[in-house]
C-alpha atoms as a PDB file:
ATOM      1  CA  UNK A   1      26.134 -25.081 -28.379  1.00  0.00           C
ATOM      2  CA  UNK A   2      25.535 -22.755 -31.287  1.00  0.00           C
ATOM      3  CA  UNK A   3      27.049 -19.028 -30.589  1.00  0.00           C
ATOM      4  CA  UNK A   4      26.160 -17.481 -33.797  1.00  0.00           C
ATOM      5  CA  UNK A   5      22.046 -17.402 -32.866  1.00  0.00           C
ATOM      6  CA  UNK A   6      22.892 -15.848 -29.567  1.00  0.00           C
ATOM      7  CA  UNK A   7      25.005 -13.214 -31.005  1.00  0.00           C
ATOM      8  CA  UNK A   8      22.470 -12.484 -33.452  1.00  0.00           C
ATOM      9  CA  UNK A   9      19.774 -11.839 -30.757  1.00  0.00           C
ATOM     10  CA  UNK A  10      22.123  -9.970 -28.776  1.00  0.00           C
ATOM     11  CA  UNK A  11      22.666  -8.137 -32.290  1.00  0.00           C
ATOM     12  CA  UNK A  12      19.108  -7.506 -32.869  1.00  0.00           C
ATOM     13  CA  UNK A  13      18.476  -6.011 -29.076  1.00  0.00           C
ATOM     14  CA  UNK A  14      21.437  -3.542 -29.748  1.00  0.00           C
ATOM     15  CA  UNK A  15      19.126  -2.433 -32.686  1.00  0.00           C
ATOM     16  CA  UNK A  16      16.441  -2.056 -31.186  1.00  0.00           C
ATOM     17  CA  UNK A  17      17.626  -0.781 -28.205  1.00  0.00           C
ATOM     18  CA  UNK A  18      20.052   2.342 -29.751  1.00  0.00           C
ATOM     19  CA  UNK A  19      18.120   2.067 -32.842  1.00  0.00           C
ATOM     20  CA  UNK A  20      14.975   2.877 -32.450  1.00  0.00           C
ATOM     21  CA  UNK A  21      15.746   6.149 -30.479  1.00  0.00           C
ATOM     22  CA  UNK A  22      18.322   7.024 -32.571  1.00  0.00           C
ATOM     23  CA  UNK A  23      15.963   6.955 -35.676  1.00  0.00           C
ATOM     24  CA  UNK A  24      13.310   8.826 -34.101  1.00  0.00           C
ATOM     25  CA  UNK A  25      15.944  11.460 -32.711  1.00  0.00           C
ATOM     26  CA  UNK A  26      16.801  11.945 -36.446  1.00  0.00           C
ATOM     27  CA  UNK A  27      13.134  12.095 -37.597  1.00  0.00           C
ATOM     28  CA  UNK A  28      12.146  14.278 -35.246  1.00  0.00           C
ATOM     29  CA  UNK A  29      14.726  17.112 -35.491  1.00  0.00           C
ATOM     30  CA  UNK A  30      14.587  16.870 -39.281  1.00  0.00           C
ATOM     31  CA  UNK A  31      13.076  20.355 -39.475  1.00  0.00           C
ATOM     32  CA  UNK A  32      15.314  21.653 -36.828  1.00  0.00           C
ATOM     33  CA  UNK A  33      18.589  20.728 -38.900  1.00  0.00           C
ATOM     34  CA  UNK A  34      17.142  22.227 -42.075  1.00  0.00           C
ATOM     35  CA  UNK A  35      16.518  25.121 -40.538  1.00  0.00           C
ATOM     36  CA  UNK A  36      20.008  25.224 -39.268  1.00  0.00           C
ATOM     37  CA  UNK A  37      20.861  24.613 -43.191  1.00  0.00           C
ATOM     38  CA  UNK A  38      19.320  27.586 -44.229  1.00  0.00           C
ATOM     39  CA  UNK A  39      20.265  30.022 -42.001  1.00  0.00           C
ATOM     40  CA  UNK A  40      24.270  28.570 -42.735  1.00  0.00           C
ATOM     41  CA  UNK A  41      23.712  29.067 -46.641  1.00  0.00           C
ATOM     42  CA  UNK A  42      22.349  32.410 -46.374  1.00  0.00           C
ATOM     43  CA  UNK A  43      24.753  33.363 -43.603  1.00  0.00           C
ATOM     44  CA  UNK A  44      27.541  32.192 -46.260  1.00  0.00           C
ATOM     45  CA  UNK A  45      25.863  34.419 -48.780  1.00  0.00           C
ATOM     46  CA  UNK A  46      26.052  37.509 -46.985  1.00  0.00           C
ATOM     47  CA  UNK A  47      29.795  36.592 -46.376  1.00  0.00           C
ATOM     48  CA  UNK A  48      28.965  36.145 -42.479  1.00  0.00           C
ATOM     49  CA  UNK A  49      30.674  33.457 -40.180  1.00  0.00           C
ATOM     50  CA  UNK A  50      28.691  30.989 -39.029  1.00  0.00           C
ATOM     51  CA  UNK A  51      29.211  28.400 -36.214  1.00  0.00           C
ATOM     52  CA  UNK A  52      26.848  25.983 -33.644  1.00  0.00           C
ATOM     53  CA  UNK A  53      27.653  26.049 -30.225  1.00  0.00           C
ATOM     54  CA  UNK A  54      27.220  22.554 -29.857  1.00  0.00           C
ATOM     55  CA  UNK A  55      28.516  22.891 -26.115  1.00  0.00           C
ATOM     56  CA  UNK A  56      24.321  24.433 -25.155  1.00  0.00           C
ATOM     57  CA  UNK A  57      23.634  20.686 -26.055  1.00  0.00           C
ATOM     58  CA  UNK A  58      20.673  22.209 -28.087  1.00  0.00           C
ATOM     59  CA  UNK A  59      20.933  21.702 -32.003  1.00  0.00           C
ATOM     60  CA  UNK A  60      19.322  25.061 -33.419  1.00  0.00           C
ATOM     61  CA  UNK A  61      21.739  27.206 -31.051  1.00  0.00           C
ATOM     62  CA  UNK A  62      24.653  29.203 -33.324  1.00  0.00           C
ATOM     63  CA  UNK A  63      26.703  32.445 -33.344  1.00  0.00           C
ATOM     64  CA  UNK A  64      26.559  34.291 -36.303  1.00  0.00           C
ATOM     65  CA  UNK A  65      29.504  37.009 -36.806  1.00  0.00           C
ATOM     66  CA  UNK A  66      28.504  39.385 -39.121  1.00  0.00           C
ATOM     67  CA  UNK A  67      28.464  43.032 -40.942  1.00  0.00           C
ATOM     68  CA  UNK A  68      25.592  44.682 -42.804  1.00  0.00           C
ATOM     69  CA  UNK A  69      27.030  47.960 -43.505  1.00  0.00           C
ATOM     70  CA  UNK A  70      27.422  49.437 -40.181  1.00  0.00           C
ATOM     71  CA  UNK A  71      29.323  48.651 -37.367  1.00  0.00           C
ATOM     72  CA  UNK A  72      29.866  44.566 -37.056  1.00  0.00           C
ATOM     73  CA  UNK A  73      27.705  42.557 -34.983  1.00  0.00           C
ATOM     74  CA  UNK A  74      27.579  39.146 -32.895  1.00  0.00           C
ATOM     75  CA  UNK A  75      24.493  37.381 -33.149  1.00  0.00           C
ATOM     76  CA  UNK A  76      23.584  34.655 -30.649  1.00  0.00           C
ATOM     77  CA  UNK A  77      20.448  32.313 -30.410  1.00  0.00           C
ATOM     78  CA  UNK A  78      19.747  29.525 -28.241  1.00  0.00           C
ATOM     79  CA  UNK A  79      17.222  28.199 -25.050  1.00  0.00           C
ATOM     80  CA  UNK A  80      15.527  30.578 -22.977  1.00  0.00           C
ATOM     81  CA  UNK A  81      15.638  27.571 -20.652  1.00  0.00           C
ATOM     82  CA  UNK A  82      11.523  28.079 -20.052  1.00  0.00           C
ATOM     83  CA  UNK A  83       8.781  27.662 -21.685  1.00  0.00           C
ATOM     84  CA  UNK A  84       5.767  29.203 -19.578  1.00  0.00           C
ATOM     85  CA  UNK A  85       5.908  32.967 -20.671  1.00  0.00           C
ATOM     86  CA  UNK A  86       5.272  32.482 -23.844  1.00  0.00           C
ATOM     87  CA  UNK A  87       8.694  32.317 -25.682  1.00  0.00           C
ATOM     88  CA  UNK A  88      11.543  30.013 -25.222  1.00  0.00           C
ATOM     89  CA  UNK A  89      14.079  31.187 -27.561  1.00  0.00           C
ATOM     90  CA  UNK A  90      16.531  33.921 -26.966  1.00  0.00           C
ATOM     91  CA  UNK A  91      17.508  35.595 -30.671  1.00  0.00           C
ATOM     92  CA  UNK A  92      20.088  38.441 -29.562  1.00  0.00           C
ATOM     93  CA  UNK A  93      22.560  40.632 -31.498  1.00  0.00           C
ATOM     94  CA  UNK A  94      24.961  42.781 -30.455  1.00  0.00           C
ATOM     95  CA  UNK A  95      27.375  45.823 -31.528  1.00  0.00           C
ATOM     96  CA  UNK A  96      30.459  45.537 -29.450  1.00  0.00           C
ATOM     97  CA  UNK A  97      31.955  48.590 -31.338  1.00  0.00           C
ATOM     98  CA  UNK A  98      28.800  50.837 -29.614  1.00  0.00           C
ATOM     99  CA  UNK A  99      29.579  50.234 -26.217  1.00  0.00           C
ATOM    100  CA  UNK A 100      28.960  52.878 -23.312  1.00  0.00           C
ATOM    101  CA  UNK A 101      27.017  54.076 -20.040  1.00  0.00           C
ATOM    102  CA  UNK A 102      23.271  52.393 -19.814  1.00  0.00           C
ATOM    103  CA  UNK A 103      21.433  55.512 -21.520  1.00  0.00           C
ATOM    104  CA  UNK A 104      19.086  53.947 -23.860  1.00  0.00           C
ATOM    105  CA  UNK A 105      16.328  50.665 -23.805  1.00  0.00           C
ATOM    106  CA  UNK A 106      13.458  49.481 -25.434  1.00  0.00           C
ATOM    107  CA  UNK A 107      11.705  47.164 -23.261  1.00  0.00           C
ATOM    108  CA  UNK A 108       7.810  46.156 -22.998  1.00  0.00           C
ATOM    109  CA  UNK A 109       5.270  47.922 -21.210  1.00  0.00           C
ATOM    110  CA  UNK A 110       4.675  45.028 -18.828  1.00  0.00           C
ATOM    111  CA  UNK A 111       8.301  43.863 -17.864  1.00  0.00           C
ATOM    112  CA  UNK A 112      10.432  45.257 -15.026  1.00  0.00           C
ATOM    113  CA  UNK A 113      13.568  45.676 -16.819  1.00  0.00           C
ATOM    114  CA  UNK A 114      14.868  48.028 -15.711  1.00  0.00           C
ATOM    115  CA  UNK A 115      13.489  46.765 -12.566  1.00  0.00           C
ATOM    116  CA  UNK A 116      16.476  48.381 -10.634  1.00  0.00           C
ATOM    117  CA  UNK A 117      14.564  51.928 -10.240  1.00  0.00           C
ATOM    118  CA  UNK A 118      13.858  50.691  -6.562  1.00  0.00           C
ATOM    119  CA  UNK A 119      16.790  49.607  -5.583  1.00  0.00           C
ATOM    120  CA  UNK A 120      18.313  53.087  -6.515  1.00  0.00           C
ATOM    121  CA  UNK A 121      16.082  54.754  -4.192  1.00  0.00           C
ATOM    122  CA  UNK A 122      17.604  52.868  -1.617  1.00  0.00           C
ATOM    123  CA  UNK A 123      21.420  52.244  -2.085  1.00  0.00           C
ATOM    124  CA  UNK A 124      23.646  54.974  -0.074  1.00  0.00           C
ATOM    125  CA  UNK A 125      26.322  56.477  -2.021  1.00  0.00           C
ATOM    126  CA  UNK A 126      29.233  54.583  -0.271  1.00  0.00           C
ATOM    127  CA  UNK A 127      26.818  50.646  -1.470  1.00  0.00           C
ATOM    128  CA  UNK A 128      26.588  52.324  -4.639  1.00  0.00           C
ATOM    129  CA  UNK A 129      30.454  52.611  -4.973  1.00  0.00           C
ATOM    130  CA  UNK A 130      31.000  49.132  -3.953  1.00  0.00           C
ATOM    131  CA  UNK A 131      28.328  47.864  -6.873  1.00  0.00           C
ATOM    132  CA  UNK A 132      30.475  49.723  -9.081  1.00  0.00           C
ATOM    133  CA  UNK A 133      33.439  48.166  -8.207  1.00  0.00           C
ATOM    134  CA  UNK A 134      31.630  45.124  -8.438  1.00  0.00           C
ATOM    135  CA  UNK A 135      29.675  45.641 -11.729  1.00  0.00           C
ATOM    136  CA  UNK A 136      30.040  48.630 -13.614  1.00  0.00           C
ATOM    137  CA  UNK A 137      26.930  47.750 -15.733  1.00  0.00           C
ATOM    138  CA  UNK A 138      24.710  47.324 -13.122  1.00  0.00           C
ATOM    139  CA  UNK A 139      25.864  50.449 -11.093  1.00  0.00           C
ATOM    140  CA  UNK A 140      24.842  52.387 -14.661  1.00  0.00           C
ATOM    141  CA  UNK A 141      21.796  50.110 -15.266  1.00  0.00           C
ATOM    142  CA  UNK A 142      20.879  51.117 -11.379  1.00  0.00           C
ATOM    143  CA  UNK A 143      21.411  55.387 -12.458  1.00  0.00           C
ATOM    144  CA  UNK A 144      19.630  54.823 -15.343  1.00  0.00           C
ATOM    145  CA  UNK A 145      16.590  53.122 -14.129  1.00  0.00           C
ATOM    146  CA  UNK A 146      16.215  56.026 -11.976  1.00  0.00           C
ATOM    147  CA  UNK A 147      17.212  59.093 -14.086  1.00  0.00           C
ATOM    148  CA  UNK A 148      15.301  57.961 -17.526  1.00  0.00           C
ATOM    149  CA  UNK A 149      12.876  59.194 -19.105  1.00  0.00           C
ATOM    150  CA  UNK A 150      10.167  58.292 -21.682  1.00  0.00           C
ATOM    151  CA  UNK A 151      10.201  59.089 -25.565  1.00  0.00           C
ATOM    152  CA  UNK A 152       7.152  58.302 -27.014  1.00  0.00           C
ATOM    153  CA  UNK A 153       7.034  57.200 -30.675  1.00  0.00           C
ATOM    154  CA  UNK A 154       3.995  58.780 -32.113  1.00  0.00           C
ATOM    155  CA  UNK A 155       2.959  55.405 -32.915  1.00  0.00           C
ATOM    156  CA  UNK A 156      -0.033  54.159 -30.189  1.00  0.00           C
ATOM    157  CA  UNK A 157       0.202  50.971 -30.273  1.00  0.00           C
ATOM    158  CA  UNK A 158       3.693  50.431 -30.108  1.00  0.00           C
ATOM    159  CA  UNK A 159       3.748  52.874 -27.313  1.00  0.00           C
ATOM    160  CA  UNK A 160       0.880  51.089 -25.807  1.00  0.00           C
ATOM    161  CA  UNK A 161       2.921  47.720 -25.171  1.00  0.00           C
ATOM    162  CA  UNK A 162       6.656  49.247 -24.912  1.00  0.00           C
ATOM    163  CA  UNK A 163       8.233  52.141 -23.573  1.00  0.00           C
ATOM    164  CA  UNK A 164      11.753  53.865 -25.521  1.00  0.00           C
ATOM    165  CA  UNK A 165      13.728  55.185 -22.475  1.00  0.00           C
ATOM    166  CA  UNK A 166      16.874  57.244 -22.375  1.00  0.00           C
ATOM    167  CA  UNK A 167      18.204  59.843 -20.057  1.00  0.00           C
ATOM    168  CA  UNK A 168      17.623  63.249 -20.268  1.00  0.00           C
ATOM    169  CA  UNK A 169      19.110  65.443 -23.050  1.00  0.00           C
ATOM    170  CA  UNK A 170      21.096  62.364 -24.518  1.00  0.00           C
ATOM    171  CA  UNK A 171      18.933  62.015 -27.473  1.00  0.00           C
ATOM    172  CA  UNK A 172      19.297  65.077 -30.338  1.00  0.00           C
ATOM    173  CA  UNK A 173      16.472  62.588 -32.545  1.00  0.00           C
ATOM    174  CA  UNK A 174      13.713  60.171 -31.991  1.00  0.00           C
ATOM    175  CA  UNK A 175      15.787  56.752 -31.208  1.00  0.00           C
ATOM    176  CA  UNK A 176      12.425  55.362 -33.001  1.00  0.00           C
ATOM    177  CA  UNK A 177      10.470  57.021 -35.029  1.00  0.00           C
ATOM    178  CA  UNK A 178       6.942  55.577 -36.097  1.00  0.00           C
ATOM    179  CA  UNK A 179       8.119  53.030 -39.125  1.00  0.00           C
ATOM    180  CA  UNK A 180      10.953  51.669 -37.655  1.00  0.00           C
ATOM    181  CA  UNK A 181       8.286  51.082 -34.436  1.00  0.00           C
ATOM    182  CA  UNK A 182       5.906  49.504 -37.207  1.00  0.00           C
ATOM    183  CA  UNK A 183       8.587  47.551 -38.141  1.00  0.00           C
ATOM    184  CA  UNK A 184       9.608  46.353 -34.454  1.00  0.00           C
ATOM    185  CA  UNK A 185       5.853  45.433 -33.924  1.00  0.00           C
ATOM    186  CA  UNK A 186       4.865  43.619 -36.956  1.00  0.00           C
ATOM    187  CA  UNK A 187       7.069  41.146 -38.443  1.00  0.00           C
ATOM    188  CA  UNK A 188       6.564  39.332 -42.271  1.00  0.00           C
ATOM    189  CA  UNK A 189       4.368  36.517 -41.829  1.00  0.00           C
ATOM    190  CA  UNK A 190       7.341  34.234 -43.429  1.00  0.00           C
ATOM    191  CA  UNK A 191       9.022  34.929 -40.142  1.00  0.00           C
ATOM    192  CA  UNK A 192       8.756  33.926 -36.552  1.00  0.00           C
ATOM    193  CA  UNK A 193       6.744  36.882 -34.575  1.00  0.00           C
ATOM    194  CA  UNK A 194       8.897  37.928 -31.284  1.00  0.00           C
ATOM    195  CA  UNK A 195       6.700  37.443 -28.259  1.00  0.00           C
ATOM    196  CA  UNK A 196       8.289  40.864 -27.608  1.00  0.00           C
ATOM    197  CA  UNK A 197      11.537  43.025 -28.923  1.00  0.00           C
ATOM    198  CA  UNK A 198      13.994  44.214 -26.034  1.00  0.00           C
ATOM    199  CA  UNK A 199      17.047  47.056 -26.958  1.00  0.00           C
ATOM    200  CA  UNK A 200      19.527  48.755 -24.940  1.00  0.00           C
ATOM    201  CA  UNK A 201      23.363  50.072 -24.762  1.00  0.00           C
ATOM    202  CA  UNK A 202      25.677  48.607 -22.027  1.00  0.00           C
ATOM    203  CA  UNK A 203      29.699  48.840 -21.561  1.00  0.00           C
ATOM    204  CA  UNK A 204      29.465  45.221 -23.671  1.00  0.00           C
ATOM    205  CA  UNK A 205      27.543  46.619 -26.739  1.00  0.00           C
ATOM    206  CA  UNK A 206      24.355  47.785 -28.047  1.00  0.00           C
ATOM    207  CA  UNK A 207      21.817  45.159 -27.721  1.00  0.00           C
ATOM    208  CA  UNK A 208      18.434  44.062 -29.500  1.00  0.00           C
ATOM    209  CA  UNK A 209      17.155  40.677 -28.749  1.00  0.00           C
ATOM    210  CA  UNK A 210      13.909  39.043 -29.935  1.00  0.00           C
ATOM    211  CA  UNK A 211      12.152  36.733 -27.730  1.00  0.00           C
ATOM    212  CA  UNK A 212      10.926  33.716 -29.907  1.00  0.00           C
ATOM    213  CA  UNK A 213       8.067  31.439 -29.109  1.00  0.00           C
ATOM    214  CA  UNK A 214      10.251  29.033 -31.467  1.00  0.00           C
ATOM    215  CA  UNK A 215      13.574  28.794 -33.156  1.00  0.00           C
ATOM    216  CA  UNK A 216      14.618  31.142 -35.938  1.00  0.00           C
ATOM    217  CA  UNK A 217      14.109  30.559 -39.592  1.00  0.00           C
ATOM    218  CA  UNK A 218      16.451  32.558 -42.087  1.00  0.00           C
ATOM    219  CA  UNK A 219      13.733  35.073 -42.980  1.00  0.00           C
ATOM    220  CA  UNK A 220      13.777  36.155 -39.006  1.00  0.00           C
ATOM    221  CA  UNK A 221      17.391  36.162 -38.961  1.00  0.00           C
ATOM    222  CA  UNK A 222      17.557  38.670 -41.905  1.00  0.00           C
ATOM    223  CA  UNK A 223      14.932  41.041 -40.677  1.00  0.00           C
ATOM    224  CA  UNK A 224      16.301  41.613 -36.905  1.00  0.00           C
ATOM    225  CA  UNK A 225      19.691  41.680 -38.422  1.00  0.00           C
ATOM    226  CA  UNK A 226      17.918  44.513 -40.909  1.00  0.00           C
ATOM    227  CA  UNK A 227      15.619  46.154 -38.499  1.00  0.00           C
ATOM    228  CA  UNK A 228      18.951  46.256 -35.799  1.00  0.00           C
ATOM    229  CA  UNK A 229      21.034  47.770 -37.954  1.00  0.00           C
ATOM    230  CA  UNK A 230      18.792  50.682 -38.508  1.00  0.00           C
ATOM    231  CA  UNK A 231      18.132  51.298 -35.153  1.00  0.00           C
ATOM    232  CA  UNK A 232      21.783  51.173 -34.256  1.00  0.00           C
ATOM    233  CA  UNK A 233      22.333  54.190 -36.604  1.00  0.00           C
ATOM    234  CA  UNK A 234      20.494  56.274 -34.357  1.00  0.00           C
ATOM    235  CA  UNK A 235      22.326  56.049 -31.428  1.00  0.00           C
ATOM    236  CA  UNK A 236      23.366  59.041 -29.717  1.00  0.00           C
ATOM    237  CA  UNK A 237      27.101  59.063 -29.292  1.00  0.00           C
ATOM    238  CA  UNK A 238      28.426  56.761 -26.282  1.00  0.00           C
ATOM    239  CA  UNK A 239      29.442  58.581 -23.323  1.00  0.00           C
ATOM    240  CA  UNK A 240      31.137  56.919 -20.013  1.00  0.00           C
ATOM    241  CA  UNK A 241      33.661  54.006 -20.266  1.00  0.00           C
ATOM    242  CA  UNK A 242      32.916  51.908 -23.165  1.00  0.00           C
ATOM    243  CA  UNK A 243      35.426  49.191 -21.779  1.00  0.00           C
ATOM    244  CA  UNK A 244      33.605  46.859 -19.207  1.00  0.00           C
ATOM    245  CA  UNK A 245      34.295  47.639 -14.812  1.00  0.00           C
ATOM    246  CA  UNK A 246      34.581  45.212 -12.440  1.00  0.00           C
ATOM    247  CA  UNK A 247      35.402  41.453 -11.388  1.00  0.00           C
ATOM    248  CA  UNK A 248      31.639  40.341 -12.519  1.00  0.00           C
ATOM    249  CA  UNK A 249      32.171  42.845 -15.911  1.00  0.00           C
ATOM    250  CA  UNK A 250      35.264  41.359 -17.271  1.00  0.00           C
ATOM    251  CA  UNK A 251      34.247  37.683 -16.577  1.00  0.00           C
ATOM    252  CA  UNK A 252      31.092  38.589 -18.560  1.00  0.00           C
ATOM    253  CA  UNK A 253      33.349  40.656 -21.451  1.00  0.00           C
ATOM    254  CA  UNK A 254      35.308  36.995 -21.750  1.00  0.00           C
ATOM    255  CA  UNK A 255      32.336  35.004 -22.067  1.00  0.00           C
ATOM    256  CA  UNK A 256      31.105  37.223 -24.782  1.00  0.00           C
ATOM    257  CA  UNK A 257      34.255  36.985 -26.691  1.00  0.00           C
ATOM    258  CA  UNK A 258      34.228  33.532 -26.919  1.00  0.00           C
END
């Protein structure tokens, strides 16, 4: 009996079997890594932090800690986790330092965010008191979906497919104006186009996510950090608690910080 032409069989099976896969896994997500590549390196050059989250089990997914001349921000992107509305990737940054009350958003004509309004006609005071103890943000998400009111832009069609929202007598300025709107709707063609553009202020930050039909290149990462930036400057001053209420709120504050 000869071993050694058995175990080379059994050798050549193992190939093929973890081989194969293995090679096409690394073929395949070639342009994914250098993607990840360049958005490291010009994270690096901007003296930001970079880091994967490697736990989402999805290899474009990273944190990017950051500051661009204004207050510092957390940028996140990773899966959507669908892909039948026309984006999958969620490309969100946040200002922790601009925390407050819900009193601002930017959020397409078509969505229901802040789909709350009804449930605000409907809460009595005494429910509303126990969502607050529940969630602060979504108490204030609930008064503000209720009490806002539209700003247009000037711009028609950004104001055709989103509406700027904030509640009465907050804003002193336009939150957009019409070429920072411009800038929101049309993107550089070296960058991935957001299916849409979403903003708002919550006790956990100022937000402004893009929602991409695929993952981020550096060029995308640079312009929403750019574009962000400039909108956060004209933020009316926070008012309420800027620290986060409730069981649900501080479970969500810890996830954030992590």
């Amino acid at each position: 009996m000869k071993p050694f032409p058995q175990l080379w069989a059994f050798a050549g099976m193992f190939a093929i079997a973890f081989g194969v896969p293995l090679g096409l896994y690394i073929l395949l997500t070639r342009g994914r890594r250098r993607l990840m590549r360049d958005i490291q390196s010009g994270a690096s050059a901007r003296g930001w932090k970079f880091r994967r989250k490697r736990w989402q089990g999805d290899p474009t997914a990273f944190r990017i800690d950051g500051w661009s001349g204004g207050p510092p921000w957390v940028l996140n992107s990773g899966p959507s986790g669908g892909h039948d509305r026309g984006w999958s990737v969620r490309l969100g940054l946040r200002f922790p330092n601009l925390a407050g009350e819900v009193d601002v958003a930017v959020v397409p004509r078509d969505s229901r965010a802040p789909g709350t309004a009804s449930m605000a006609q409907v809460l009595a005071p005494g429910t509303q008191a126990r969502v607050a103890s529940f969630s602060g943000t979504l108490a204030s998400a609930i008064d503000f979906s209720r009490d806002a009111q539209e700003l247009p832009t000037g711009l028609p069609e950004f104001d055709a497919a989103y509406r700027v929202l904030a509640l009465p007598g907050r804003i002193q300025r336009p939150l957009l104006d019409g070429p920072l709107a411009a800038r929101l709707l049309h993107w550089p063609a070296e960058t991935i186009a957001p299916h849409a553009v979403l903003a708002w202020r919550d006790p956990f930050g100022f937000h402004v996510q893009a929602r991409l039909p695929a993952p981020p290149n550096w060029a995308t990462v640079a312009y929403l950090v750019a574009a962000s930036d400039d909108l956060s400057q004209r933020l009316p001053a926070a008012v309420g608690a800027s620290a986060p209420q409730g069981l649900v709120d501080r479970l969500v504050a810890r996830f954030l910080g992590s």
